[in-house]
Protein backbone atom coordinates (compact mmCIF):
# COMPACT_ATOMS: atom_id res chain seq x y z
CA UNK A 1 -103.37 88.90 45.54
CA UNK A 2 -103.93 92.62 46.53
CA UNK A 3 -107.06 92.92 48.14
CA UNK A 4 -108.53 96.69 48.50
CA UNK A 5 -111.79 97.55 49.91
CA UNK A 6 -111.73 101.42 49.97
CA UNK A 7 -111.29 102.89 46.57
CA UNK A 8 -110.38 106.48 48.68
CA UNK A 9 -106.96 104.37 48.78
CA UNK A 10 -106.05 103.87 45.42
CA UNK A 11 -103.40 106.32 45.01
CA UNK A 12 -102.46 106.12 41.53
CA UNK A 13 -103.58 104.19 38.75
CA UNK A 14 -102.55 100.62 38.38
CA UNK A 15 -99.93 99.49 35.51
CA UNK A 16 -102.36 98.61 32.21
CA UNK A 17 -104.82 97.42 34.05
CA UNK A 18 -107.12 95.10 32.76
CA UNK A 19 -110.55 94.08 34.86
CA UNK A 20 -113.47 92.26 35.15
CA UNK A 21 -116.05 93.30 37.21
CA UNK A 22 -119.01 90.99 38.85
CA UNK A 23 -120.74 89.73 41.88
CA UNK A 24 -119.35 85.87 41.19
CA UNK A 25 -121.42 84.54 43.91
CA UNK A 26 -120.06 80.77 43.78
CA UNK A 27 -116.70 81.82 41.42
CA UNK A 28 -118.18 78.95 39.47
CA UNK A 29 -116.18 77.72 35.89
CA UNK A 30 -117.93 80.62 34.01
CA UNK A 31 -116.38 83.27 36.66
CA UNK A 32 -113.20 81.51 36.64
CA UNK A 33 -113.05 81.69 32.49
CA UNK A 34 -113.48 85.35 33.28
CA UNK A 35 -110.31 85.12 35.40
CA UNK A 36 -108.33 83.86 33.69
CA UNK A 37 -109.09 85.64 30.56
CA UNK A 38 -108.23 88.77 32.61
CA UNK A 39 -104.97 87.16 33.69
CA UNK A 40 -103.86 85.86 30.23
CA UNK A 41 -104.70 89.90 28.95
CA UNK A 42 -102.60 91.15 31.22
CA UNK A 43 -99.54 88.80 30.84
CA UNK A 44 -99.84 89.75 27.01
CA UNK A 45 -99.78 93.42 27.46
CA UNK A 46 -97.29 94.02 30.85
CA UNK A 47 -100.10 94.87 32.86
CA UNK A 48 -102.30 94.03 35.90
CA UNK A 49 -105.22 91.83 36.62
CA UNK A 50 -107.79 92.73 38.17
CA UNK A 51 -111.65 91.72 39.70
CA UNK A 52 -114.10 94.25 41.32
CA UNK A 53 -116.54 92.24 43.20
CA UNK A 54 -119.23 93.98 45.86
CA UNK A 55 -120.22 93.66 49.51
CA UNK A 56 -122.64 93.01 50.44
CA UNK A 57 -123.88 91.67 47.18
CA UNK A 58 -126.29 94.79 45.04
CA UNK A 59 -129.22 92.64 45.25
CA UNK A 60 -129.13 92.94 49.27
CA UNK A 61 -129.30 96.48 49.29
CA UNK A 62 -131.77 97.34 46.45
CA UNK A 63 -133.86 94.09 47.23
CA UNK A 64 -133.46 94.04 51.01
CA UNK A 65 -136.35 90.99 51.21
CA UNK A 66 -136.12 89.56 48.07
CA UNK A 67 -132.83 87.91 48.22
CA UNK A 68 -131.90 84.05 47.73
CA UNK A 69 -129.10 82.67 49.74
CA UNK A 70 -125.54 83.03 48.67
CA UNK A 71 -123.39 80.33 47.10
CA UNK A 72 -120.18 81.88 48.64
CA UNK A 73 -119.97 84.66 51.29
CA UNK A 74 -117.80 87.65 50.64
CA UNK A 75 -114.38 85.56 53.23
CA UNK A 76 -115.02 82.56 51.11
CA UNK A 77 -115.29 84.42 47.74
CA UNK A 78 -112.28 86.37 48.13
CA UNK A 79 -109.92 83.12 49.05
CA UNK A 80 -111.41 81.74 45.71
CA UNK A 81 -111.07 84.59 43.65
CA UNK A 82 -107.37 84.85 45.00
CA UNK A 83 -106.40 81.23 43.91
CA UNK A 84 -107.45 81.99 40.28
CA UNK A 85 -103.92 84.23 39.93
CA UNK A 86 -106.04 87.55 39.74
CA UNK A 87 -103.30 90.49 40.83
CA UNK A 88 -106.10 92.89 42.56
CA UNK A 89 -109.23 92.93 43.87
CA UNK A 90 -111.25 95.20 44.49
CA UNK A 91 -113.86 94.46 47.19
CA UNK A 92 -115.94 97.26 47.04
CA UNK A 93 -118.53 98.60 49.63
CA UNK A 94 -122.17 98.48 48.01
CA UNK A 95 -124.41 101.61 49.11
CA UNK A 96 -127.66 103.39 47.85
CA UNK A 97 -124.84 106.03 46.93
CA UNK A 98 -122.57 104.05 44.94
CA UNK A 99 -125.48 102.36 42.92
CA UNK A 100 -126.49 105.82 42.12
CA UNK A 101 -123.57 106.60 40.15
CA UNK A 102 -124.05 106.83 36.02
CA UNK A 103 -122.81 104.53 33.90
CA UNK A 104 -120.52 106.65 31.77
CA UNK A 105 -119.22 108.46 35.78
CA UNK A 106 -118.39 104.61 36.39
CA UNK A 107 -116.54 103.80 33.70
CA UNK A 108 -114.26 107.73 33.09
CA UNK A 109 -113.95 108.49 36.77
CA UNK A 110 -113.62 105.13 38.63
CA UNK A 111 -112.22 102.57 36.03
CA UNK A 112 -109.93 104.64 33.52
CA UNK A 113 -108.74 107.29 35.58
CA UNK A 114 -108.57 106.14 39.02
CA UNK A 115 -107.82 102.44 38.71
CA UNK A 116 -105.86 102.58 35.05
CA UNK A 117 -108.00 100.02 32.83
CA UNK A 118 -106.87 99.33 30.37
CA UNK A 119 -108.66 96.20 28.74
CA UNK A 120 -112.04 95.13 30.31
CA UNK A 121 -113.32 91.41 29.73
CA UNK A 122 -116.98 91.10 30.29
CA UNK A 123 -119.69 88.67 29.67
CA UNK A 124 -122.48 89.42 26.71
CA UNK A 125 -124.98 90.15 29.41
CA UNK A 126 -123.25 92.84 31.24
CA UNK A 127 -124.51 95.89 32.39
CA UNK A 128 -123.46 98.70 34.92
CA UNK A 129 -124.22 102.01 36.50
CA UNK A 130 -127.00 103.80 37.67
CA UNK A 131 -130.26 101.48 36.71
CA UNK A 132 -128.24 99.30 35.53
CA UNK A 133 -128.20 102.10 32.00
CA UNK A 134 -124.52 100.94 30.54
CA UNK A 135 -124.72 98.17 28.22
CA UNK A 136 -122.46 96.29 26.18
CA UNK A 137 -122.71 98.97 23.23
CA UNK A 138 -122.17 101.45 25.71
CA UNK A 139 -118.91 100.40 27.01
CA UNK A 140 -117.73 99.67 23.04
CA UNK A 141 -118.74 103.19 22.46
CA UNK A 142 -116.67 104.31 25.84
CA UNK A 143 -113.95 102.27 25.05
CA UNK A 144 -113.28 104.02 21.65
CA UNK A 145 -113.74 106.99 23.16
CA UNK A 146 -111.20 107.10 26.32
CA UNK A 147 -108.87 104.56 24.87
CA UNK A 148 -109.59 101.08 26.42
CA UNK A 149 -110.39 97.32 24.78
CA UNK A 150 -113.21 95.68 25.47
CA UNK A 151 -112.87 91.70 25.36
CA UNK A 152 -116.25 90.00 25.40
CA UNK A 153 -116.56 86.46 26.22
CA UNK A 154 -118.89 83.89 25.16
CA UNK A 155 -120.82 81.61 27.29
CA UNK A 156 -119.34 78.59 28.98
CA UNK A 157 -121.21 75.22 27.36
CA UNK A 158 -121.84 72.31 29.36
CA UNK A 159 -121.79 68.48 28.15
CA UNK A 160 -124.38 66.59 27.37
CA UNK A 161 -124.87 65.34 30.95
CA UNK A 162 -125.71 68.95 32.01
CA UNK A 163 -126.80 71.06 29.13
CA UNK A 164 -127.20 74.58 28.91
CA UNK A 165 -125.43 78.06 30.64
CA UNK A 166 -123.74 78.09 33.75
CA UNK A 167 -125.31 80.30 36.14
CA UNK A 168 -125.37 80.66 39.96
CA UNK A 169 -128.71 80.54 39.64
CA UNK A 170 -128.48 76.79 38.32
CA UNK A 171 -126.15 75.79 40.93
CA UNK A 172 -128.33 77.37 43.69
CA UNK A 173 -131.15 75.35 42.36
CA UNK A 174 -128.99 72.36 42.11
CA UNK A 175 -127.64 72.20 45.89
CA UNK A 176 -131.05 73.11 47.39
CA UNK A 177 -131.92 69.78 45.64
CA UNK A 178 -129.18 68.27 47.47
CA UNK A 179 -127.77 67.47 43.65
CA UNK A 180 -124.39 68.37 45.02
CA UNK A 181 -122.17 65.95 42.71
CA UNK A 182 -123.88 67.80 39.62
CA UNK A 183 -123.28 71.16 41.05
CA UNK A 184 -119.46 70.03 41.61
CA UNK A 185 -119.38 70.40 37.76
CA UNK A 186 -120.30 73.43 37.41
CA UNK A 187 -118.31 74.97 40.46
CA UNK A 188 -115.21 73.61 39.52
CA UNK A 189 -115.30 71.92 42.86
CA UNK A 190 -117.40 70.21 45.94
CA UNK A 191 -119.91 72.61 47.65
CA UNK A 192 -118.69 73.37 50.45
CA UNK A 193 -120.04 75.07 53.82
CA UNK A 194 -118.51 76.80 57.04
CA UNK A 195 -119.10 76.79 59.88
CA UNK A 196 -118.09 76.43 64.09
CA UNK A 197 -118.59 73.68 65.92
CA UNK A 198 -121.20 73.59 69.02
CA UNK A 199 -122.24 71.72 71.55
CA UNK A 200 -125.11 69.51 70.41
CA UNK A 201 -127.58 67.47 72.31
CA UNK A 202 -124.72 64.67 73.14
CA UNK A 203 -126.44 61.91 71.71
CA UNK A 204 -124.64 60.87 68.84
CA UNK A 205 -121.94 59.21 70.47
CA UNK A 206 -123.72 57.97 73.80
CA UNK A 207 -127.06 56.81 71.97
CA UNK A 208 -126.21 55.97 68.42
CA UNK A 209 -122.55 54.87 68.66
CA UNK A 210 -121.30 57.83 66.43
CA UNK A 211 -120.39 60.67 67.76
CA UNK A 212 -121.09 63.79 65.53
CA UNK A 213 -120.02 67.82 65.58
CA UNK A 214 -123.06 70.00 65.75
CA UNK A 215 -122.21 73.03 63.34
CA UNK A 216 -123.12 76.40 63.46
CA UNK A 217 -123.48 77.32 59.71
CA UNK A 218 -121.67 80.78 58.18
CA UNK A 219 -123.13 80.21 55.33
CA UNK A 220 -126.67 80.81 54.20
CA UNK A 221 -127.40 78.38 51.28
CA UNK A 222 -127.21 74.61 53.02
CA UNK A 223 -128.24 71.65 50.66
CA UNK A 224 -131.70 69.53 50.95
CA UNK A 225 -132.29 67.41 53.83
CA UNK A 226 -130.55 64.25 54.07
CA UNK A 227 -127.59 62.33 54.53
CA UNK A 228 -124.56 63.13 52.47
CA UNK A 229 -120.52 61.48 52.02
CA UNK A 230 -118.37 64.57 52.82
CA UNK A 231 -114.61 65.73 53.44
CA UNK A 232 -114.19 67.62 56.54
CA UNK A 233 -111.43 70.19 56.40
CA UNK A 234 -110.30 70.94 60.09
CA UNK A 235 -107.22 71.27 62.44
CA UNK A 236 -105.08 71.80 59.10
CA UNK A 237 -105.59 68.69 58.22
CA UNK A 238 -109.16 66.86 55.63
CA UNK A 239 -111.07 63.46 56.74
CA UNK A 240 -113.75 61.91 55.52
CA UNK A 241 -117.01 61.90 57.01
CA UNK A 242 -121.06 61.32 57.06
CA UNK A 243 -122.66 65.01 57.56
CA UNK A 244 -126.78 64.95 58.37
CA UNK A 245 -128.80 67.68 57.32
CA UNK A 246 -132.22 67.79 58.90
CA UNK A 247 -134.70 67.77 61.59
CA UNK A 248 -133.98 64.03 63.34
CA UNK A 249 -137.54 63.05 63.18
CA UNK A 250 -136.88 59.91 64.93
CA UNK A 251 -136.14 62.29 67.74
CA UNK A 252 -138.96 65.01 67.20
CA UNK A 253 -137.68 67.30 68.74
CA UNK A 254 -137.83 69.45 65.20
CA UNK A 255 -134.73 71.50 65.31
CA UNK A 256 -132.57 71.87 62.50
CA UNK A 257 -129.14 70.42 62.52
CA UNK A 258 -126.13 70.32 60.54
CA UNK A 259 -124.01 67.53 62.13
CA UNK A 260 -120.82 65.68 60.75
CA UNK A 261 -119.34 62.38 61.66
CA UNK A 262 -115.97 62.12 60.68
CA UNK A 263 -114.37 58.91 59.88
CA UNK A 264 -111.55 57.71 61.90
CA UNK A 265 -111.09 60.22 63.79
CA UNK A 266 -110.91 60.59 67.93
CA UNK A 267 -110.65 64.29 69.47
CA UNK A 268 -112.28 67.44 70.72
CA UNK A 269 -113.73 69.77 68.17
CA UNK A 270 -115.58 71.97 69.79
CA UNK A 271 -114.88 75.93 69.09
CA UNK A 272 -112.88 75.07 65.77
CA UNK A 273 -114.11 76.51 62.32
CA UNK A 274 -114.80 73.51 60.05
CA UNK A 275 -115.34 73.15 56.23
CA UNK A 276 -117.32 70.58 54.85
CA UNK A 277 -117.51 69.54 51.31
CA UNK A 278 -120.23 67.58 49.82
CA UNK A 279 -119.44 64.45 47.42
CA UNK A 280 -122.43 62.90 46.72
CA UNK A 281 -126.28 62.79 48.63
CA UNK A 282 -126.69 59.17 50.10
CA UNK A 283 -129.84 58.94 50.67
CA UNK A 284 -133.19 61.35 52.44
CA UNK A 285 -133.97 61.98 56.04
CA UNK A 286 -136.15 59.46 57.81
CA UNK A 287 -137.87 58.59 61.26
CA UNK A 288 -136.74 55.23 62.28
CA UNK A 289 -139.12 53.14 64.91
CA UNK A 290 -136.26 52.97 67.28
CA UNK A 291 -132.97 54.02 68.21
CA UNK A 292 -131.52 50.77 67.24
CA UNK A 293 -133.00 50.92 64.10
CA UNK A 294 -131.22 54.22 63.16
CA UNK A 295 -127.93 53.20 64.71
CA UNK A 296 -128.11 50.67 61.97
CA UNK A 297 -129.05 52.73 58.85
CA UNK A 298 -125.95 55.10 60.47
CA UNK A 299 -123.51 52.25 60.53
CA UNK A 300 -125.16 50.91 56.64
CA UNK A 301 -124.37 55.16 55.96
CA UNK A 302 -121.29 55.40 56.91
CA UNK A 303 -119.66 51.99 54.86
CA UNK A 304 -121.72 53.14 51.74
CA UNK A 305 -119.87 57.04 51.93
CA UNK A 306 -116.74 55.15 52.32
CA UNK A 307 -117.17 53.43 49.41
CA UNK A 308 -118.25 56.61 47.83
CA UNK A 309 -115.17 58.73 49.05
CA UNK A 310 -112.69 56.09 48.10
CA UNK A 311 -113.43 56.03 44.48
């Protein structure tokens, strides 16, 4: 994938381009549909795929405090965006200035002539340009107009088990609930957070018999308190592992922690950039009378995510 992030350096139009344009915060199953309707457009008419996504995400600039947490940042978006197949994208710069332009400036200037389109796939919902003034009819009426199709798709249906439209709204809800093995269904995949690892307050291993790496989170939206089975991606390689999320009451000391035990594993991992993915919640964060006490619930945690991770 071509990834371009100042439209100054699009020199000519891309080949038939077709597009779809969002933020996709999460690239969740209903973004990916997107994707690969753009992709399959393409292939059918000898042309090019393509995503515009923004950064930071619109809501940051024209709601500066009235933001929730992101499902993916912008690094972690693009990787996923890339492993649908999508040909280009665009990851454009989001300013008072751009939001300014008019819908109808949006769609001649930027998408037809300067980027090509061709074909644009969209959702029922969309809208675009300056207050947000373009609708659906709109960008029919353009498309007649200046040439171009415009594919729209319908919504992506869950199953019984978890009725009703995929949004990253939903799945934002879902993970702060710490529901992260119902939120895997509508990602397409395990939540997953970044981070470094830092030095922590070297107890885990010399008090409770398990020692643990103390992360320093990327990301912004972290799931509900507790005690979770994880993979650990690290050192280009995955394990399995316990991650706490939480305040260690037993402790009060208060501070929040994000701390991962992985299984079977013996080495240094402080400075490296870890990933963890979250399988399924285990059970809530609790103070423990003693430290003997909790080094037991940690060994009873770590045999029930194994049995978890090994289904």
């Amino acid at each position: 994938m071509h990834l371009i992030e100042d439209l100054e350096k699009i020199k000519e139009p891309l080949k038939n381009a077709v597009i779809t344009i969002g933020n996709f915060d999460g690239v969740h199953i209903g973004h990916q549909a997107l994707f690969h309707a753009v992709i399959e457009k393409a292939d059918a008419i000898g042309g090019t795929s393509v995503a515009m996504t923004f950064e930071p995400h619109p809501i940051r600039v024209l709601k500066p405090n009235g933001h929730p947490p992101l499902i993916t940042l912008y690094r972690q978006k693009v990787e996923l965006i890339a492993s649908t197949g999508i040909d280009v994208l665009f990851g454009v710069p989001f300013t008072l200035e751009f939001a300014a332009i008019p819908a109808r400036q949006f769609v001649e200037d930027l998408l037809v002539k300067r980027i090509g389109m061709r074909a644009i796939v969209v959702g029922k919902d969309y809208t675009f340009g300056r207050g947000r003034k373009g609708n659906l009819a709109m960008l029919q009426e353009l498309g007649q107009a200046l040439g171009f199709e415009v594919l729209v798709m319908d919504w992506i249906e869950m199953n019984h088990t978890l009725q009703g439209r995929i949004s990253s709204t939903r799945i934002r809800k879902l993970v702060m609930a710490g529901k992260v093995a119902k939120a895997r269904f509508l990602l397409g995949r395990h939540y997953q957070i970044r981070g470094t690892v830092a030095t922590g307050r070297d107890r885990g291993g010399k008090l409770l018999g398990c020692p643990t790496a103390n992360i320093n989170l990327y990301d912004e939206l972290c799931p509900q308190t507790g005690v979770y089975a994880v993979t650990v991606e690290c050192l280009g390689e995955k394990f399995k592992g316990v991650a706490n999320i939480g305040y260690s009451p037993t402790f009060d000391d208060h501070l929040f922690t994000v701390e991962v035990h992985l299984l079977d594993f013996s080495g240094n991992l402080y400075g490296e950039e870890i990933r963890v993915n979250f399988i399924e919640r285990i059970r809530d964060e609790k103070k423990f009378n003693s430290i003997a006490e909790l080094s037991a619930q940690i060994r009873q945690d770590v045999q029930t995510a194994r049995g978890l991770l090994n289904l």
